[in-house]
Protein backbone atom coordinates (compact mmCIF):
# COMPACT_ATOMS: atom_id res chain seq x y z
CA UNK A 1 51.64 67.52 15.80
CA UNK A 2 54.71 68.65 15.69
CA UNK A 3 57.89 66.70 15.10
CA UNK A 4 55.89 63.60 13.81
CA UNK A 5 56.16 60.94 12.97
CA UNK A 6 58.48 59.70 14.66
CA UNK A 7 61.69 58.65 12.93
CA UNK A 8 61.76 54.81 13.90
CA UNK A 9 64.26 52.75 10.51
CA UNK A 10 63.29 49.90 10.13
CA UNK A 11 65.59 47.41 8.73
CA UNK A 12 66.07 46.05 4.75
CA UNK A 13 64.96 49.26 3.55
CA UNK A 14 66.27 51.97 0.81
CA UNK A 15 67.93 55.11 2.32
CA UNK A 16 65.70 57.31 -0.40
CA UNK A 17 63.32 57.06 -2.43
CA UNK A 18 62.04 59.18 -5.75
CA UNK A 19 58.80 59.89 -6.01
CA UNK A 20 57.45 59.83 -9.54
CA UNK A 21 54.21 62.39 -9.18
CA UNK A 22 51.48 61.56 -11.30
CA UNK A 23 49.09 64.41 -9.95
CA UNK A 24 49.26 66.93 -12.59
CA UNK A 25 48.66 64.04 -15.41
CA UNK A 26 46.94 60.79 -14.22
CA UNK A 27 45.34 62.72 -11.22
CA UNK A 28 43.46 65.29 -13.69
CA UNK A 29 43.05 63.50 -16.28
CA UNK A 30 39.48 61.93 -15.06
CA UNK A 31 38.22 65.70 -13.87
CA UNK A 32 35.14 66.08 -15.90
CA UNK A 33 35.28 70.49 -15.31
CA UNK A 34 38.18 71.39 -17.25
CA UNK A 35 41.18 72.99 -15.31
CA UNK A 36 42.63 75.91 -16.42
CA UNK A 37 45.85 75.66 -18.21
CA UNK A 38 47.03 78.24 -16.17
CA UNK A 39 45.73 76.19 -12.69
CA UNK A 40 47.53 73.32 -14.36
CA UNK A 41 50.69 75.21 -14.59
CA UNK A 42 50.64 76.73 -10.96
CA UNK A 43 49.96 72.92 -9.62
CA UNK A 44 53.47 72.04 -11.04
CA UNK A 45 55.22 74.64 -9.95
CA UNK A 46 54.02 74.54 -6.38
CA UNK A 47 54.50 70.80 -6.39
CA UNK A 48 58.12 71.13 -7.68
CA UNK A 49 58.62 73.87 -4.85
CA UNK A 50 57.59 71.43 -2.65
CA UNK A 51 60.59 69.25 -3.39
CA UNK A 52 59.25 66.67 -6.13
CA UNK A 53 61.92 66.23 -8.91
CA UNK A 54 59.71 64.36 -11.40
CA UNK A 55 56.56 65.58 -11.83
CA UNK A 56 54.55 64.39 -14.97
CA UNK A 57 53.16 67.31 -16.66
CA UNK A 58 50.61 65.87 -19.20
CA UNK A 59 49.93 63.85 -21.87
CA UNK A 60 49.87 64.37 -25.83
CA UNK A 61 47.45 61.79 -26.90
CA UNK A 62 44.19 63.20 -29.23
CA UNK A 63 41.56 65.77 -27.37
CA UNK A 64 39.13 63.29 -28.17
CA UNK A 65 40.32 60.41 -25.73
CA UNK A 66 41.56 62.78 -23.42
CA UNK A 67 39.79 66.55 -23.40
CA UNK A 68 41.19 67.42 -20.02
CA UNK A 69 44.74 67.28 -21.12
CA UNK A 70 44.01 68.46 -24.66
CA UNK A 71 46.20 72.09 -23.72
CA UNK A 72 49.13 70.32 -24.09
CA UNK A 73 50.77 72.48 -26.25
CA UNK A 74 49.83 75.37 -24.17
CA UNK A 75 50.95 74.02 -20.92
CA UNK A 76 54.32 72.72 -21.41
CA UNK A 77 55.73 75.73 -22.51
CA UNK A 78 54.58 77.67 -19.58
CA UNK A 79 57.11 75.40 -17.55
CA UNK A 80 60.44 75.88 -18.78
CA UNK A 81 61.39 77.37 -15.46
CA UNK A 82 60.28 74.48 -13.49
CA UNK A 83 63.23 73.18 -12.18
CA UNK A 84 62.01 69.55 -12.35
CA UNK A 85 62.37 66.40 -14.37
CA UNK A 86 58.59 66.87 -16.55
CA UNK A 87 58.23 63.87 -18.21
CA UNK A 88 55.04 63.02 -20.69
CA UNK A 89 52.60 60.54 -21.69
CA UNK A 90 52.86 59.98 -25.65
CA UNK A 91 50.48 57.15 -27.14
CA UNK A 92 52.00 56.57 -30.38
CA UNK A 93 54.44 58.54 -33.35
CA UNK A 94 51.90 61.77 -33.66
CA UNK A 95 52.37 62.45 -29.57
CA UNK A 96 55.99 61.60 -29.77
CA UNK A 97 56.41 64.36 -32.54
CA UNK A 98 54.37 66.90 -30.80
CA UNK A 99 56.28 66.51 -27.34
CA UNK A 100 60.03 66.27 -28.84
CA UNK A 101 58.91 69.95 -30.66
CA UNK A 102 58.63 71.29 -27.40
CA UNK A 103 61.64 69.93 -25.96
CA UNK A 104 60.44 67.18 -23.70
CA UNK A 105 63.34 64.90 -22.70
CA UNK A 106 61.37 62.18 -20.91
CA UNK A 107 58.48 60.50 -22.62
CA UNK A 108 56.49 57.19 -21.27
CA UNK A 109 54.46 54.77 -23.61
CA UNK A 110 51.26 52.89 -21.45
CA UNK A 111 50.78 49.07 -22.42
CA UNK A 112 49.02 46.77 -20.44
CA UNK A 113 48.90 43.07 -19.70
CA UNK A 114 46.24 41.76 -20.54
CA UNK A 115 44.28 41.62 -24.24
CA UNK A 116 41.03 43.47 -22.85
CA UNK A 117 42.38 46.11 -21.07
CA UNK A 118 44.68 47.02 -24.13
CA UNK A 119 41.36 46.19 -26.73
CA UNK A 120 39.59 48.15 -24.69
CA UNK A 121 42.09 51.50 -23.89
CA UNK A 122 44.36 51.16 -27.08
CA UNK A 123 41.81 49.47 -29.29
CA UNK A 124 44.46 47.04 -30.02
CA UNK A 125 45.79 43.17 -29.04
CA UNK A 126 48.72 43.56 -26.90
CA UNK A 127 50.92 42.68 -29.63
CA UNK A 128 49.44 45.05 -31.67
CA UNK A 129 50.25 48.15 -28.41
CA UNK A 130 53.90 46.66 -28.51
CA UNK A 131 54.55 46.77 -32.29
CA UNK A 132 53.31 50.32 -31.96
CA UNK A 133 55.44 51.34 -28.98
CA UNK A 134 58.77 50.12 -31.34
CA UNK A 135 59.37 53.21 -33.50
CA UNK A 136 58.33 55.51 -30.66
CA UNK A 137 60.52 54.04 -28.16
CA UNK A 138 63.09 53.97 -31.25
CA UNK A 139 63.29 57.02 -32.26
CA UNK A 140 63.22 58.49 -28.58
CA UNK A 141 66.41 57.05 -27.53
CA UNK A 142 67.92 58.17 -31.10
CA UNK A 143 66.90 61.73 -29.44
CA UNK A 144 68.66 60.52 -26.50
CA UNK A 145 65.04 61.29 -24.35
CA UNK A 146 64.49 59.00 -20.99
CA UNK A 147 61.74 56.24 -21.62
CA UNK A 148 59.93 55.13 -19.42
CA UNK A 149 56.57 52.15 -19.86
CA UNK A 150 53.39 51.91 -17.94
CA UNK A 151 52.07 48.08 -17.95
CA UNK A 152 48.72 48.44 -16.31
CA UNK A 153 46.48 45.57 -14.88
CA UNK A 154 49.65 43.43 -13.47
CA UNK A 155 47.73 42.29 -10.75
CA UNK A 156 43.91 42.00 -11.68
CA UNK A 157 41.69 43.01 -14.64
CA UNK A 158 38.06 43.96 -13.87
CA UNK A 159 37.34 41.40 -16.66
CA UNK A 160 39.48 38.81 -16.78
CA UNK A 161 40.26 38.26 -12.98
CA UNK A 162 43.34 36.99 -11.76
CA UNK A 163 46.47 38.11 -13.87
CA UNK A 164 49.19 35.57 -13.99
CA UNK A 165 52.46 36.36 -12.67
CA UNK A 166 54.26 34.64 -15.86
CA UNK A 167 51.82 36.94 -18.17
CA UNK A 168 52.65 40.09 -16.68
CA UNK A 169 56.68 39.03 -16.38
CA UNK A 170 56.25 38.35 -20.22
CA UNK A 171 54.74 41.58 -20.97
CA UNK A 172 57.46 43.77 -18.99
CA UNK A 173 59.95 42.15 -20.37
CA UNK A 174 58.82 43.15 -24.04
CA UNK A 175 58.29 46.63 -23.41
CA UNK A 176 62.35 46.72 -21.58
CA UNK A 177 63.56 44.66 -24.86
CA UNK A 178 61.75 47.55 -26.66
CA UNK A 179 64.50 50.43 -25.10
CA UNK A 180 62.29 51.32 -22.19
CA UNK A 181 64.17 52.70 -19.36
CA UNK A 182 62.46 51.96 -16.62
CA UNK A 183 59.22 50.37 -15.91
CA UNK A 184 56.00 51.03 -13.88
CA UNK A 185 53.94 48.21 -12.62
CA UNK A 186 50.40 49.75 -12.26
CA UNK A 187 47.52 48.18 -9.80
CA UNK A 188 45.35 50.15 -12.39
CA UNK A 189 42.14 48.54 -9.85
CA UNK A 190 43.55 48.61 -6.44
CA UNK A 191 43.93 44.71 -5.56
CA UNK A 192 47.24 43.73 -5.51
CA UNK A 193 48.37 42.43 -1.64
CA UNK A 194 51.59 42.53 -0.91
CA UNK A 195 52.52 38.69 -0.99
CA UNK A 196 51.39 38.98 -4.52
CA UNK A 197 53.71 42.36 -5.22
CA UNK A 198 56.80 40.65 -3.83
CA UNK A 199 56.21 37.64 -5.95
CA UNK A 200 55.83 39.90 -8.87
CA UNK A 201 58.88 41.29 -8.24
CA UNK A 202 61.03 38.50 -7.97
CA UNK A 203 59.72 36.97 -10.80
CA UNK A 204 60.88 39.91 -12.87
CA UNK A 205 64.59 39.77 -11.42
CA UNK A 206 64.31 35.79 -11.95
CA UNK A 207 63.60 36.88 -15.54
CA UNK A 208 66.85 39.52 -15.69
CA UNK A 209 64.92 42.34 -14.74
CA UNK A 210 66.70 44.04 -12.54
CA UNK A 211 64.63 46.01 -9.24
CA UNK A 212 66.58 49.06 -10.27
CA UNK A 213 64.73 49.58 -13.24
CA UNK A 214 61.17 49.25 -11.43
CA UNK A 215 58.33 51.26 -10.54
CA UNK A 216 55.14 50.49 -8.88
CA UNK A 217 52.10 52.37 -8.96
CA UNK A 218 49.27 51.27 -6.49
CA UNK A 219 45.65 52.71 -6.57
CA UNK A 220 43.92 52.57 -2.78
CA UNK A 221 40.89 51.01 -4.05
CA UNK A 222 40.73 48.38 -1.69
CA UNK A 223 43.08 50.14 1.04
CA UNK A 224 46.40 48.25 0.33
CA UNK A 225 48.36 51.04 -1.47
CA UNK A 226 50.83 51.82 1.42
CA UNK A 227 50.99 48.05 2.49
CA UNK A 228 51.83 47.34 -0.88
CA UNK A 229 54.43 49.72 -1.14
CA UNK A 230 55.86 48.69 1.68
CA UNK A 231 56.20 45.04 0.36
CA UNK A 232 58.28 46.89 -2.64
CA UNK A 233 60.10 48.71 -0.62
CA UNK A 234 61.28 46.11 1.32
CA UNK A 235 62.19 44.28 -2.34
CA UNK A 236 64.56 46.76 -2.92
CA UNK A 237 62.28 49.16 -4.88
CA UNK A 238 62.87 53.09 -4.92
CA UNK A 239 60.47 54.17 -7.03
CA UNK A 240 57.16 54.93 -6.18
CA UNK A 241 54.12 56.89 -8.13
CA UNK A 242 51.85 58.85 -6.20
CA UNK A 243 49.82 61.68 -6.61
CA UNK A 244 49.38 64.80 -4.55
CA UNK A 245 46.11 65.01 -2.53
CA UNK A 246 44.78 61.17 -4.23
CA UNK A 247 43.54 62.76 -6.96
CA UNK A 248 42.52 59.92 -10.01
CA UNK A 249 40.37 57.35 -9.81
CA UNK A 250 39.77 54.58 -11.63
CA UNK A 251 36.58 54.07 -13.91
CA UNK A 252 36.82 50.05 -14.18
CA UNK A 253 36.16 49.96 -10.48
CA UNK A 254 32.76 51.53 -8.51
CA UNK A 255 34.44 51.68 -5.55
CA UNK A 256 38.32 52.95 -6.53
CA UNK A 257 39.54 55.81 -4.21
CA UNK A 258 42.20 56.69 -6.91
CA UNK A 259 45.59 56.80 -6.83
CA UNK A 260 48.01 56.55 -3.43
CA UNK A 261 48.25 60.02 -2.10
CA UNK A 262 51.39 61.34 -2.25
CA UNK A 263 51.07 62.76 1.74
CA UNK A 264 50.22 59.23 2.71
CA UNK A 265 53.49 57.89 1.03
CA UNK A 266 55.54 60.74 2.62
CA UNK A 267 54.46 60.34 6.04
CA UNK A 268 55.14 56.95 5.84
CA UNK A 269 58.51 57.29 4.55
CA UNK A 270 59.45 60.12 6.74
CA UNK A 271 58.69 58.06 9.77
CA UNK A 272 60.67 55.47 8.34
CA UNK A 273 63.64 57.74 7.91
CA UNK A 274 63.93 57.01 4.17
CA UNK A 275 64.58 60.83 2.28
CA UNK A 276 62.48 61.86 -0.35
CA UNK A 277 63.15 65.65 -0.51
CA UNK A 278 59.67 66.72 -0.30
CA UNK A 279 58.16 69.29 2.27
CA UNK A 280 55.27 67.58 3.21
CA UNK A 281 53.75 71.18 5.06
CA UNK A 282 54.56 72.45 1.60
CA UNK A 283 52.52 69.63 -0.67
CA UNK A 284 49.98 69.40 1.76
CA UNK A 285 49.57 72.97 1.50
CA UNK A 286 49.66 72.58 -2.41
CA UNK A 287 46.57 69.94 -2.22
CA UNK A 288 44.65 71.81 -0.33
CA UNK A 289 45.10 74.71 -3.10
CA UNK A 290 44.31 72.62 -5.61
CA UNK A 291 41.30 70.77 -3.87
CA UNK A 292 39.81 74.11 -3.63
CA UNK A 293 40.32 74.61 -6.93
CA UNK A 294 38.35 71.61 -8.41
CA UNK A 295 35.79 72.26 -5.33
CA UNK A 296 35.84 69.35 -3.33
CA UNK A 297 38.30 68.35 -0.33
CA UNK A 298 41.36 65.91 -1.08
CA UNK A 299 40.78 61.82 -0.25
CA UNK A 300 43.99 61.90 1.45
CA UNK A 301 44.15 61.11 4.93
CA UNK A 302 47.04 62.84 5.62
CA UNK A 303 46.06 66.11 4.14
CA UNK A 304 42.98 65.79 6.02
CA UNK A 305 44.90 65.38 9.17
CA UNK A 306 47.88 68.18 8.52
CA UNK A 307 44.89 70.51 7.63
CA UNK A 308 42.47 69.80 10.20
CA UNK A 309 39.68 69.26 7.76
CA UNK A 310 36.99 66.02 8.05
């Protein structure tokens, strides 16, 4: 296996891409066995050794929504030598205040795009998410911290179907007029294809919105998270989410794999000759540690491959 892939460009591509890694946050978050904070800590800091330079650390919403990630407090000081962008998830005022106390200096809000979805996960209309988000976002650039908003369900809700394009383009654009930085379009259910991605996309720069400013996050429900980052890519996208090793899943869908492995992503891009910085020995390596960890082997099929584990 050695020297592969292959590096074969192929043309209308980026020359790098950053990798937003959502492992330590959105991939533990669903773990029903609590992780150590210390386990939590020691999965950042080998991912950041392996070369990724935003790493999202955790999230400071209320124990009660979210008991795996309820050590915030504890963890994020234990990684003030990570040399890594560590940005956080804060739900409202209350998580905004407990994150700028321990010096976070990028922060992301999580709307979505469609009125079930946010009834459902914020208990709110989507309105209702966005007039929450304002002093947040607000009061974060004021403290000159990076912004960045989730809008979830862009391309399919598990109970409203088919998402239209316009909806989701009306959405984004709210959360941007807001002060967001930069914005991640999340397949929270895995079935986006990648016609559907591309027309997304460029009816969000028909709208203003430039591609710079975009993220996409796929989930592999349905097995189209590399094919639809491919389709972004090829739009002029550089940033991806993934998350080391698969971990997440999704509860709205039976069959969700979780998110797109980080591996998967690399290998691809590697082979592509598009840099990312990232080891991939090194984060497989770090998967593997952290699938034994939680007791189970990693979904992804390139750390299943690199380690020569079935």
């Amino acid at each position: 296996m050695n020297r592969l892939p292959m590096t074969v460009p192929a043309p209308g591509l980026p020359a790098r891409v950053r990798i937003h890694e959502v492992g330590a946050r959105d991939g533990l978050q669903n773990e029903k066995a609590t992780v150590p904070t210390a386990t939590k800590a020691e999965f950042v800091r080998r991912l950041a050794a392996a070369g990724l330079g935003t790493i999202e650390a955790t999230s400071f919403v209320h124990p009660k929504w979210v008991p795996q990630l309820a050590d915030a407090e504890q963890l994020f000081p234990l990684l003030g030598d990570v040399r890594a962008e560590l940005p956080v998830l804060v739900p409202n005022e209350r998580g905004l205040d407990r994150a700028l106390a321990l010096g976070a200096t990028r922060i992301a809000v999580f709307g979505s795009a469609t009125e079930t979805f946010a009834a459902r996960n914020l208990n709110r209309t989507v309105a209702e998410s966005l007039s929450m988000f304002e002093p947040v976002v607000t009061r974060a650039r004021q403290e000159k911290v990076h912004i960045r908003g989730y809008l979830s369900m862009c391309f399919g809700d598990p109970w409203e179907g088919p998402v239209p394009v316009h909806q989701v383009v009306r959405i984004a654009k709210a959360l941007l007029d807001l002060g967001c930085d930069e914005l991640s379009l999340g397949d929270t259910i895995g079935v986006a294809t990648p016609g559907h991605v591309q027309a997304l996309l460029s009816a969000l720069n028909e709208e203003g919105v430039g591609t710079d400013r975009i993220g996409v996050h796929f989930h592999d429900t349905y097995g189209q998270a590399l094919s639809n980052t491919l389709a972004a890519l090829q739009h002029g996208v550089t940033t991806v989410d993934a998350s080391a090793g698969g971990l997440g899943g999704c509860p709205y869908a039976k069959s969700a794999t979780g998110n797109l492995a980080t591996e998967d992503l690399v290998w691809m891009l590697d082979g592509l000759g598009i840099e990312t910085g990232v080891d991939l020995a090194a984060l497989t390596a770090t998967s593997v540690w952290m699938a034994e960890q939680l007791g189970r082997p990693s979904p992804s099929r390139t750390v299943r491959a690199l380690s020569h584990k079935e």
